[in-house]
Structure formats: C-alpha cells, structure tokens
Protein backbone atom coordinates (compact mmCIF):
# COMPACT_ATOMS: atom_id res chain seq x y z
CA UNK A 1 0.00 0.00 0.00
CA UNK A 2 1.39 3.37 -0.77
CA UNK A 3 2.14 6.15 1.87
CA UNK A 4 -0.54 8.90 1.53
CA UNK A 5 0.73 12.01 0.62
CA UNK A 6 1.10 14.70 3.41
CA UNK A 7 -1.18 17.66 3.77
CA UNK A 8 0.14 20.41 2.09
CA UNK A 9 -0.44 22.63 5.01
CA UNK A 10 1.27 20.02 7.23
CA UNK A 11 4.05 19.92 4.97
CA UNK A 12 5.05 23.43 4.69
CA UNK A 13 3.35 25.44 8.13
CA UNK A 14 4.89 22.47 10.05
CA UNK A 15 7.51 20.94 8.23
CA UNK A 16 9.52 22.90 5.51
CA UNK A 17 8.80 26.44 7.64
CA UNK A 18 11.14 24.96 10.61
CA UNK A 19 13.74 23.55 8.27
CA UNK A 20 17.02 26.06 8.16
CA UNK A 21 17.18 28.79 5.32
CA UNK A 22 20.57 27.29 3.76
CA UNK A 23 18.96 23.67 3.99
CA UNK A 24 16.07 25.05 2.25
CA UNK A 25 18.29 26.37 -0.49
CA UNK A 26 19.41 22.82 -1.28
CA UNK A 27 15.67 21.51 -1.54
CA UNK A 28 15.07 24.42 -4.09
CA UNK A 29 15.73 21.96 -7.39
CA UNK A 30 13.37 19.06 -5.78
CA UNK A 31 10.59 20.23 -7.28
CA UNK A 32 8.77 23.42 -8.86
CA UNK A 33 6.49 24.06 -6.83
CA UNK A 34 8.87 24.25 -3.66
CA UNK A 35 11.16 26.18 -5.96
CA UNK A 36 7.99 28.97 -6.22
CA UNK A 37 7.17 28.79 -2.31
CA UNK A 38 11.08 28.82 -1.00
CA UNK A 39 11.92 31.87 -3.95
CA UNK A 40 8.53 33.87 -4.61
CA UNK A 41 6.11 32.95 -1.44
CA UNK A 42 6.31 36.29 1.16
CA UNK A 43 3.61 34.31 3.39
CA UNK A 44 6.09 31.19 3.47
CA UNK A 45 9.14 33.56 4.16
CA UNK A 46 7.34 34.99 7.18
CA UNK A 47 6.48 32.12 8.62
CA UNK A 48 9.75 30.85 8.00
CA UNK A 49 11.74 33.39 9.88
CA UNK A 50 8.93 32.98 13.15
CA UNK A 51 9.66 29.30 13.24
CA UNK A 52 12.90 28.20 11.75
CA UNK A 53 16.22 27.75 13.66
CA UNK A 54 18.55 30.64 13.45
CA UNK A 55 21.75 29.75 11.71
CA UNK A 56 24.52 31.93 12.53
CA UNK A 57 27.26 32.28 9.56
CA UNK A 58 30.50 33.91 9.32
CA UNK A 59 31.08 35.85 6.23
CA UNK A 60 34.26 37.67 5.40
CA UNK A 61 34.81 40.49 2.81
CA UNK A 62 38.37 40.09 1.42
CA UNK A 63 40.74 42.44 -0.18
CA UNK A 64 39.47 41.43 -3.73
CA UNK A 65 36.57 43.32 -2.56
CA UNK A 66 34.41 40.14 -2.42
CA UNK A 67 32.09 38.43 0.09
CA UNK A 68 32.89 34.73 0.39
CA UNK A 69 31.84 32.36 3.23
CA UNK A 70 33.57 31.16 6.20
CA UNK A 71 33.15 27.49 5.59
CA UNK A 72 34.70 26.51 8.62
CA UNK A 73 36.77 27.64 11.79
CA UNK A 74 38.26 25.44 13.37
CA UNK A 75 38.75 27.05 17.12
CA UNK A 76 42.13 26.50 19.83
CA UNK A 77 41.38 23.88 22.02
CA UNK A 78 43.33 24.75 25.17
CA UNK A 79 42.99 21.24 26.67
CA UNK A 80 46.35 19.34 28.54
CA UNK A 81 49.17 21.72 29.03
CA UNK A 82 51.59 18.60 28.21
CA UNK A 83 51.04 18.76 24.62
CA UNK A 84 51.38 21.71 22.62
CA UNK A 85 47.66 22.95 21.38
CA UNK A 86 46.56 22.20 17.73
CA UNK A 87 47.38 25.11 15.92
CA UNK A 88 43.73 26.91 14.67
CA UNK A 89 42.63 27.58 11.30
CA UNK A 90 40.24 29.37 8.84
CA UNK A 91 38.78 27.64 5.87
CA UNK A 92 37.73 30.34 3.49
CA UNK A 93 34.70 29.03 1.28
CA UNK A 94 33.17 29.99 -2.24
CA UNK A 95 33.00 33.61 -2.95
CA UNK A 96 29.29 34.76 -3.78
CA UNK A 97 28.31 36.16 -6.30
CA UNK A 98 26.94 39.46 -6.80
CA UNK A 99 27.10 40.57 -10.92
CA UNK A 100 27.19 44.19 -11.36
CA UNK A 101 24.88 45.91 -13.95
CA UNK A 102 26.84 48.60 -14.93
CA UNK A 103 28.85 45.66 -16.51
CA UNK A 104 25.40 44.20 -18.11
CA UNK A 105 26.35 41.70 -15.13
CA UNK A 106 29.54 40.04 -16.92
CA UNK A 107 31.80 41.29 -14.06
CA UNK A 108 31.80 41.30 -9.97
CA UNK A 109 30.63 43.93 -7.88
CA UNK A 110 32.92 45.97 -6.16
CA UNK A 111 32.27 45.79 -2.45
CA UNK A 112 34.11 49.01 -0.48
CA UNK A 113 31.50 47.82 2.79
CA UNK A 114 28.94 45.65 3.60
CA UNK A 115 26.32 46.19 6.63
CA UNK A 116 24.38 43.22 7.42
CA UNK A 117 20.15 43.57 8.39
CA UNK A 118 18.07 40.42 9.32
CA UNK A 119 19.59 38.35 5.84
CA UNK A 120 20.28 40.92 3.98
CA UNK A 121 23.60 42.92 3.08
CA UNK A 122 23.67 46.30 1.85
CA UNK A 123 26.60 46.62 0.28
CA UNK A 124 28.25 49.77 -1.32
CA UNK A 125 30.61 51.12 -3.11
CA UNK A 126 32.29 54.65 -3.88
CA UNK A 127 32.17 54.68 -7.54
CA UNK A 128 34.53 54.48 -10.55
CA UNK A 129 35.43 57.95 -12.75
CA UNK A 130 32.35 58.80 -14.68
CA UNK A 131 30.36 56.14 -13.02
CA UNK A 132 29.09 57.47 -9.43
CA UNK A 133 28.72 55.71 -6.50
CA UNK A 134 26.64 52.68 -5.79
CA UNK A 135 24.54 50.89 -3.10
CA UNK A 136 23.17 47.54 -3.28
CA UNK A 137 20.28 45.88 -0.52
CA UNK A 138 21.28 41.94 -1.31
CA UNK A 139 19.66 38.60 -0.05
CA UNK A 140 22.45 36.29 -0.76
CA UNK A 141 20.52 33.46 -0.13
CA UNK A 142 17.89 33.93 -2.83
CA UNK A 143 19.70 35.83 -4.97
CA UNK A 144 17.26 38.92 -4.24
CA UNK A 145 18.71 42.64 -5.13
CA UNK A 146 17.73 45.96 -5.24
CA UNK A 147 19.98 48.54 -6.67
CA UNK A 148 19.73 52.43 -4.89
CA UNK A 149 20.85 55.39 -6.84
CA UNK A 150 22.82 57.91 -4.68
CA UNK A 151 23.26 60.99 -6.16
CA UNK A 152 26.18 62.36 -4.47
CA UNK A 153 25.56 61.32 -1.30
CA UNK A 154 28.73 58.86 -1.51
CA UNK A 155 30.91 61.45 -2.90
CA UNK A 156 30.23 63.67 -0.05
CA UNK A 157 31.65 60.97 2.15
CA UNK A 158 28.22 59.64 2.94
CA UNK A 159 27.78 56.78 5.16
CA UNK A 160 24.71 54.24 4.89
CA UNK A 161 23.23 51.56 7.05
CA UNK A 162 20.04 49.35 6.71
CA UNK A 163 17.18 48.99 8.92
CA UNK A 164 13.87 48.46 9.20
CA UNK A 165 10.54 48.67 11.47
CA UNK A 166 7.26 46.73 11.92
CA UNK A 167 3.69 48.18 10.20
CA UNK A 168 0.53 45.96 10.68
CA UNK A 169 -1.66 45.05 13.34
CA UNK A 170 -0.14 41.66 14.40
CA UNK A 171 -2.46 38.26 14.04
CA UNK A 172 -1.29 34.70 13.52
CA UNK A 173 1.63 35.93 12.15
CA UNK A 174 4.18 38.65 12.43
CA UNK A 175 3.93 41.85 10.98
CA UNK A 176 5.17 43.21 7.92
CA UNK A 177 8.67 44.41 8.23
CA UNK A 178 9.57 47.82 6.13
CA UNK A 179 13.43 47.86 5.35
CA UNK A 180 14.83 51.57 5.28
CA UNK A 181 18.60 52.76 4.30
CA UNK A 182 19.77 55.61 6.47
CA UNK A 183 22.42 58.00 4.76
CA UNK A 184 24.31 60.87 6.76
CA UNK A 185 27.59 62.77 6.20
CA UNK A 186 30.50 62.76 7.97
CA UNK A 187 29.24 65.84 10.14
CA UNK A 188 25.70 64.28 10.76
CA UNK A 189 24.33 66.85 8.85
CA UNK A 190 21.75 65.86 5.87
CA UNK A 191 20.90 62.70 7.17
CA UNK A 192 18.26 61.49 5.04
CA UNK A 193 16.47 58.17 4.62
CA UNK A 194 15.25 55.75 2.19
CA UNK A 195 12.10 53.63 1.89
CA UNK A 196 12.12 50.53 -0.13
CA UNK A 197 8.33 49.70 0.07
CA UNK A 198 7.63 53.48 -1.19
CA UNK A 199 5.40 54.55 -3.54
CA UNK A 200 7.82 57.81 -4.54
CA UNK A 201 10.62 56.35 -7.30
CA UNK A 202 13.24 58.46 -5.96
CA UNK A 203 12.15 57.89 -2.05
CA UNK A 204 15.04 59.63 -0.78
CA UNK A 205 13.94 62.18 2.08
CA UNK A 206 15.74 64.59 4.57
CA UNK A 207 15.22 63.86 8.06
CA UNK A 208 15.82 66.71 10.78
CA UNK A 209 19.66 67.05 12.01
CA UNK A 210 18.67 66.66 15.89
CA UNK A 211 16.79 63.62 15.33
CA UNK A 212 19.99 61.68 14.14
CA UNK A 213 22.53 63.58 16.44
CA UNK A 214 20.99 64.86 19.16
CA UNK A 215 22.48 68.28 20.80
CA UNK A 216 24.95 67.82 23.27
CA UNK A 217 25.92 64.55 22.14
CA UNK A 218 29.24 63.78 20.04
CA UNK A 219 28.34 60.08 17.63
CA UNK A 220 31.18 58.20 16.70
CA UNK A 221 30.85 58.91 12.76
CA UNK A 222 32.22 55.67 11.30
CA UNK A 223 29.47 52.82 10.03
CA UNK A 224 32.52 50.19 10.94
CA UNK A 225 30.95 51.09 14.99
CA UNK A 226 27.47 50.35 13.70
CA UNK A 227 25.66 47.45 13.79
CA UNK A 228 21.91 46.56 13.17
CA UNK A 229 20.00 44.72 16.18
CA UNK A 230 16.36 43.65 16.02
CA UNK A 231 15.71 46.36 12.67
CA UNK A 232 17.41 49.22 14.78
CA UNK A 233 21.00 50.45 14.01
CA UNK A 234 23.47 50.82 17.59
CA UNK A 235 26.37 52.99 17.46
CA UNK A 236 28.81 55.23 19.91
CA UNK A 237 28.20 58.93 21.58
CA UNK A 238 29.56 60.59 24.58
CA UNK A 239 28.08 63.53 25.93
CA UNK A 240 29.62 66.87 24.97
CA UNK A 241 30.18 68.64 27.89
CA UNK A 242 31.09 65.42 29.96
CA UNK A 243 33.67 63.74 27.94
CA UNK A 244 35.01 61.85 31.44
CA UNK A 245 31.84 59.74 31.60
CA UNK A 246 32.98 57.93 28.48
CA UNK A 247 30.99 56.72 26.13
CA UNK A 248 27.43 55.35 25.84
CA UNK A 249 25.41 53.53 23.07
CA UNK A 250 23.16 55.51 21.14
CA UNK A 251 20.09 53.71 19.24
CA UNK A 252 18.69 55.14 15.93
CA UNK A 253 15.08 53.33 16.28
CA UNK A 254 13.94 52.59 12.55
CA UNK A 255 9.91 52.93 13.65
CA UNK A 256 10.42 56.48 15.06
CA UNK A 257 13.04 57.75 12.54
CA UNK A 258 14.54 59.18 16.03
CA UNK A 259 18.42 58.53 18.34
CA UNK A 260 18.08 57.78 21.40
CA UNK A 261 20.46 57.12 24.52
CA UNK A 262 20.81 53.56 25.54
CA UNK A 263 22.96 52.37 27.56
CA UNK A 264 26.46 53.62 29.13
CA UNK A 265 29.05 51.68 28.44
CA UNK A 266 30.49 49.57 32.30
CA UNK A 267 33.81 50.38 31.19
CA UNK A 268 34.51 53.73 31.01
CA UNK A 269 37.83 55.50 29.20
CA UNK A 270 37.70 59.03 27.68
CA UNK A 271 38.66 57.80 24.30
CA UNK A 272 39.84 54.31 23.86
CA UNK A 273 42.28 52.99 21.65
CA UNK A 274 40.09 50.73 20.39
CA UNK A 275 36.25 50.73 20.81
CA UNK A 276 34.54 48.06 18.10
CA UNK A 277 30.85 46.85 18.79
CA UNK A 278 29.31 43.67 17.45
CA UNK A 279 26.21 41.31 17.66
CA UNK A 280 26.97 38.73 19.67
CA UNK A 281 26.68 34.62 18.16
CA UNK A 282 23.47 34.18 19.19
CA UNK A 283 21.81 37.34 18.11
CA UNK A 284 19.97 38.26 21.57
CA UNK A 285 22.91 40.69 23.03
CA UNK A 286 25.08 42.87 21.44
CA UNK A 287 29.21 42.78 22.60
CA UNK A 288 31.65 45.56 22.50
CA UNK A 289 35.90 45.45 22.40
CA UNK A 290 37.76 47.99 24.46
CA UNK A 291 41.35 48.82 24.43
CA UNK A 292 41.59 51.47 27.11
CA UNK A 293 45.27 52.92 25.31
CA UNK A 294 47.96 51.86 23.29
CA UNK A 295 49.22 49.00 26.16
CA UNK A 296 48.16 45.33 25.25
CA UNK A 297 45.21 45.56 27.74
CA UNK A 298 41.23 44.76 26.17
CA UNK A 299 38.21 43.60 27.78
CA UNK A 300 35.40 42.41 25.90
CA UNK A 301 31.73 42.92 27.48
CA UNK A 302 28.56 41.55 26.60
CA UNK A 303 24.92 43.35 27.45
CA UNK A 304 22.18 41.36 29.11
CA UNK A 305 19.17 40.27 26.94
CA UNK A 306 17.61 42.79 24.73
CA UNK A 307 14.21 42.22 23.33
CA UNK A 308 11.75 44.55 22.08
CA UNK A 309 10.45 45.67 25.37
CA UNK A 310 14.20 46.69 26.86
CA UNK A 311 14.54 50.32 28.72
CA UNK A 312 17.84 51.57 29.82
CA UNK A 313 17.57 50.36 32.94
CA UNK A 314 16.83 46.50 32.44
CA UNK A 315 20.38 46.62 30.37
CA UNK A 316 23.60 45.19 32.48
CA UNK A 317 26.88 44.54 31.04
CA UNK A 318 29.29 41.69 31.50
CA UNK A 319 32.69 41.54 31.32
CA UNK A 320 33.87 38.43 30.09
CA UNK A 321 37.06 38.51 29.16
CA UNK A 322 40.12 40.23 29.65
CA UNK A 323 42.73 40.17 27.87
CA UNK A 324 46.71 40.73 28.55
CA UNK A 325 48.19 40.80 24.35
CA UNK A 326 51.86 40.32 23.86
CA UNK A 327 52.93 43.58 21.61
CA UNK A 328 53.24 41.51 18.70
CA UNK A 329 49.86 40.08 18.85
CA UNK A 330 47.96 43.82 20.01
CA UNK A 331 45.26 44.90 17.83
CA UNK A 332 44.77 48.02 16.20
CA UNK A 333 41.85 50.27 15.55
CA UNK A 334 40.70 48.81 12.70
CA UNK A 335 40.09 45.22 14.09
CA UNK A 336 36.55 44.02 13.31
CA UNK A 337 35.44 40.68 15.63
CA UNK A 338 32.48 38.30 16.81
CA UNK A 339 32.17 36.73 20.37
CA UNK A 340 30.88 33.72 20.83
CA UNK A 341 29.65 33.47 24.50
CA UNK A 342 29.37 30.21 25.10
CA UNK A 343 32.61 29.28 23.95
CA UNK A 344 34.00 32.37 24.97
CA UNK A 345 35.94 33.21 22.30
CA UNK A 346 36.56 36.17 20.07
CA UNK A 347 37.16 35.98 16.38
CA UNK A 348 39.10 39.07 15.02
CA UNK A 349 39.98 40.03 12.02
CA UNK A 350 42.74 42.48 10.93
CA UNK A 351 45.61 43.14 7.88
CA UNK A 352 49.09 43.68 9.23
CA UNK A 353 51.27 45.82 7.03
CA UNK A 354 54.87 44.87 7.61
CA UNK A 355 57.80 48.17 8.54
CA UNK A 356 58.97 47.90 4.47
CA UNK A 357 55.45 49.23 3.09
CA UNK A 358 55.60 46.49 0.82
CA UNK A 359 54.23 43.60 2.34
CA UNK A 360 51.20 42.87 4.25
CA UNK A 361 49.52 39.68 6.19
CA UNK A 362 45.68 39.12 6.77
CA UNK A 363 45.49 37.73 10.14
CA UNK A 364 42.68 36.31 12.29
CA UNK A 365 43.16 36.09 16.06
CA UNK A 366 41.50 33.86 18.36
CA UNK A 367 41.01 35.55 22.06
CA UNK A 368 39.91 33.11 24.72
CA UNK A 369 39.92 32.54 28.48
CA UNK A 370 43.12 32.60 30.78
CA UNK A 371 44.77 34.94 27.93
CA UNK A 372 45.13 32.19 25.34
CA UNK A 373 45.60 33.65 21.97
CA UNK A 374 46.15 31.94 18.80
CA UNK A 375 47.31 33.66 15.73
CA UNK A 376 46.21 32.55 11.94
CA UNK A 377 47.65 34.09 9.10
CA UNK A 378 46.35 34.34 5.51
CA UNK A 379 50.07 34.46 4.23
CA UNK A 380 52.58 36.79 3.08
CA UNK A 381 52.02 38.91 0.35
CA UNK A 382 52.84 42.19 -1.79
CA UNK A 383 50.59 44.86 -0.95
CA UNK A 384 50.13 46.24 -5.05
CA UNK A 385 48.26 49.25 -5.62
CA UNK A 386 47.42 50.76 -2.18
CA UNK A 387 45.38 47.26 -1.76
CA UNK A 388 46.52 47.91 2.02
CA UNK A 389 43.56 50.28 2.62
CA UNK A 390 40.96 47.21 1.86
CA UNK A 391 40.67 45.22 5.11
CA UNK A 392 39.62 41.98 5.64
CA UNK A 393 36.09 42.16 7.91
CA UNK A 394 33.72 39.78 9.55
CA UNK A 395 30.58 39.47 9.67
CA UNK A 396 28.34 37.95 11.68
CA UNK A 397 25.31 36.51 9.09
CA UNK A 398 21.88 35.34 9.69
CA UNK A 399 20.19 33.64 6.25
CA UNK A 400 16.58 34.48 5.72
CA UNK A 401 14.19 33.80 2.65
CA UNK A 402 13.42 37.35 3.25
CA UNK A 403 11.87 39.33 0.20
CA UNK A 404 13.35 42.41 -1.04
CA UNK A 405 10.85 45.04 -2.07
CA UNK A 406 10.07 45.98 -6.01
CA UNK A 407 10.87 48.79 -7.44
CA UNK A 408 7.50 50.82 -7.94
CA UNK A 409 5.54 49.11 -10.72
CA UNK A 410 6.30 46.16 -9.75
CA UNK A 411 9.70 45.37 -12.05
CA UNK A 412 13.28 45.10 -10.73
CA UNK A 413 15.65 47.37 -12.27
CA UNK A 414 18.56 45.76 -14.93
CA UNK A 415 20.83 43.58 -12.61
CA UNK A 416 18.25 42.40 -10.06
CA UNK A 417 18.03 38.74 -9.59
C-alpha cells in the first residue's frame, strides 16, 4: 500500500517552515512548486523566519573586494598543558556572487563595505570615474537585489546603514517588516532616509539634524561602529560637555526615525584605543571590544538580553574577558570581531602591514579565556596598488528567505536577480 501524501499545510506550516534557510536552499531543485514557495512565497518567508532555527554564519569580505563564506573555523582547544595545542585555522569558502549591472552583469561587484540587516547585506561602493557611487540591498541566499541610486551622497563621504521597522496590526503571524537605508555625512548633517516599500521612485527624504545627532551629544561617525539589532541600528556617543563619563550607546530606532540614549558603556575610558561593537553569536545581546590605550590591555563585554520591550535600565553589562596581548599580537583600531559566549571566544579580524610598506599579512586572532591567543595568518604577500587600505572584515550573518521590495511598478531594475 502506498504512503498517503502529506497535507500540504502540514508539509510546509509544520515541516519545511522549521527547516534552516541554507537547507532550504538545497531543496530548491526538488521540485517546482517548492522552488515557487522557498523563492517567490512572502507568506512562506514569514512564517519561515517565526519558526525556523537561526543559523549563525560567518562571512568575510576580502581584499578582492568580495564576500565569500567562512566554511569553517576550526577554534584552539586549550585542553592538557603537556602537549602543545593544535594550531587553529580558517577555511575560506566559495566567494558569492553578486554581478554588477553597470557591466550588463559580466563582471563582480565591487564591495568598499557591507552592513548586514536580518539576511540581507547592503553593500556599497564609492564609484569608478564617470560612473558614481553605488549601493546595493542583497539577499544572498535567494539571490534577491535591489539597486539604490545615490546621487552624491557617496561622494560627499556619505555613510549608509540598513534597517527596518514593523507596520501591521499583528495576528497569527508577524507583521510586515519595512526595510529603510539611512544615509548621513561625515558631520551628521543631511541625514536622510530611504524607503524601499515606497510609492515615490526616488524615495530619498531629509530627516531633521537633531533627530539623528541629538544636541549635546558627540556620535562616533564611522558605520565600521554600527551594527543593526532587532531592525534598529546601535552605534557610539559621549556627551559633549562630559567627555570623562565615556561613552554610551546611542540607538537610531527605525519605527520612530529618532536617536536615542541607551545604555552607558560599564567600562569607562575618555577615548579608547580601540572601541569596536558587534552582535553577539546568538543574536539576543550585542558585545563591544575595548582597548583602554595603546598597552596590550582589552576587555570584551557583553549586554544582558535585549528584546523589544528593553529600557535603559533592564540593560547590564558583562565583562567576560580580559585580555593581557603580547605587543606583537595587540590589535589596532581597525580590528573588526564576533564573540561567541558560550565558547568564549573572540574571532578578530585584521591586515598587518609589515615596517617595508611592501608587504602585508591578513590575520585572524583567536582571544579566549586565561589569555590564550592563537594567531592565523592568511600568508605573506605584496601589498600592489594601495590594496593595504581594503581590510579583511567579519561578519556575523543570519540567512533568511526574506523578500526584497520591487521597485514601484512592480519590475526590478537591470541587474536584479
């Protein structure tokens, strides 16, 4: 006797929606119509990101200006001081691909930065002569794009991050999320924002100077502080007139179009060698790396929970670890890293450029407890054509079948997937 076929409502509100985005990928070619639901279905993508497993990815954008996967890390294990610990490593995967349509997609896109959002990357870059600059919101899981123009909000040293907020009463299922790209200048002056579920083709609008940078407060400017967290972008101020308090975190809520003060960092230094935050493995607290001056001490802290109903007040900190770096293994200012809590470790990522100006390393540094510190180098090599100034970052990645939004009338521009 054959087996009866499953309910289709069984099979994909009980089954497929709880089955990891990547997996999902791989089921794509089984048959057309899950090809339709996992690609083209915004009701099964919802669902999907309510019920599914998170996965938690490492990407890494390289020199070549590329985003390729970290297919595996293979961590220190710090186990009988007898024997000497296996040495760590990083197993680089396949680059992905992202064709640029200036190039009627035969070539690469350039990527000068990408900010990760909830599955998405938006990725930009600060133009070619003649050309202009360029910012991309991609899914690279479905292949999804949506190209921005910019004007000359890139050549006026722009900065841009990616958000978004919740419209919708919520029912069975959760609301509608409406991604926005934030743009300000180097002086927080002109910020302006940018709908991608607008009705207006060029949706780009001003927002008011205060409500980005409020007065009396001083905001780190660089988008390598920033990170998003549950749709809302988290970055550094201190308060103007008292610099000795040190710094706080400042929250740009996407739903109010508004800053707003946080949380105060535990511990507190003027202005820190280093100060780099990050979203936590996990993706339920957000971790920051302080190096108080230019000795070998950092710390790394983590916040309590966050959720949607935080205040200031329910937020703690946690220091947990500190570290003691020998002066050939300190890091610099330009260190990007992820913390993994429960293995309490710290993967950073940095490019060394060696006393001749010629040569340069990418290196990857593993910071664990007790000060153990393991080094991983991406080898030697010639540092051509001012390539130094592209450093190698990390990124912490949730997948998602999210959907990106259509251009108005319903079309995607040339070089959308």
């Amino acid at each position: 006797m054959a087996i009866p076929d499953l309910p289709k409502d069984l099979v994909e509100d009980e089954i497929l929606c709880r089955v990891p985005a990547t997996s999902l990928k791989r089921l794509r070619s089984t048959c057309k119509r899950w090809n339709r639901l996992f690609k083209d279905d915004r009701r099964f993508a919802s669902e999907h990101c309510e019920k599914a497993a998170k996965e938690f990815l490492f990407l890494i954008l390289t020199e070549k200006m590329r985003i390729c996967t970290v297919s595996k890390i293979n961590l220190p294990q710090h186990g009988d001081d007898a024997l000497p610990p296996p040495s760590p490593s990083v197993e680089v995967g396949r680059e992905l691909s992202l064709p640029d349509p200036y190039y009627n997609n035969s070539e690469q896109f350039d990527i000068d930065e990408a900010f990760p959002c909830d599955g998405l990357l938006l990725c930009t870059h600060d133009g070619h002569p003649g050309r202009g600059s360029q910012i991309v919101v991609w899914n690279p899981l479905n292949g999804q794009t949506r190209w921005i123009e910019t004007g000359n909000r890139c050549r006026r040293g722009g900065l841009f991050v990616l958000g978004y907020c919740c419209i919708g009463k919520r029912r069975r299922r959760r609301r509608r999320r409406s991604y926005k790209v934030l743009s300000w200048g180097y002086s927080f002056k002109n910020a302006e924002i940018y709908e991608l579920n607008s009705d207006v083709v060029d949706s780009w609008r001003r927002i008011p100077d205060d409500d980005l940078d409020p007065p009396g407060w001083c905001i780190r400017i660089h988008n390598d502080s920033s990170v998003s967290f549950k749709g809302n972008t988290y970055f550094f101020a201190c308060e103007e007139s008292k610099p000795h308090l040190g710094w706080s975190l400042f929250r740009f809520d996407f739903s109010t179009e508004k800053s707003s003060l946080f949380v105060p960092l535990s511990s507190q230094c003027p202005l820190p060698e280093v100060m780099r935050l990050s979203v936590a493995v996990g993706g339920e607290k957000l971790s920051v790396l302080l190096q108080p001056d230019c000795t070998s001490k950092a710390e790394i802290w983590v916040t309590s929970k966050i959720d949607d109903s935080t205040t200031t007040k329910a937020v703690s900190w946690n220091k947990v670890l500190a570290l003691d770096l020998s002066r050939d293994l300190q890091i610099n200012d330009l260190v990007r890293f992820v913390f993994d809590e429960d293995k309490k470790v710290a993967v950073c990522c940095q490019k060394w450029v060696h006393a001749d100006g010629i040569h340069c390393n990418d290196k990857v540094y593993f910071l664990g407890e007790d000060n153990k510190v393991s080094e991983f180098g991406f080898g030697l090599k010639v540092d051509d054509l001012g390539m130094s100034d592209i450093w190698p970052v990390i990124h912490n990645y949730v997948p998602s079948l999210v959907h990106i939004e259509l251009p108005v009338g319903g079309k995607r521009k040339r070089g959308s997937s």
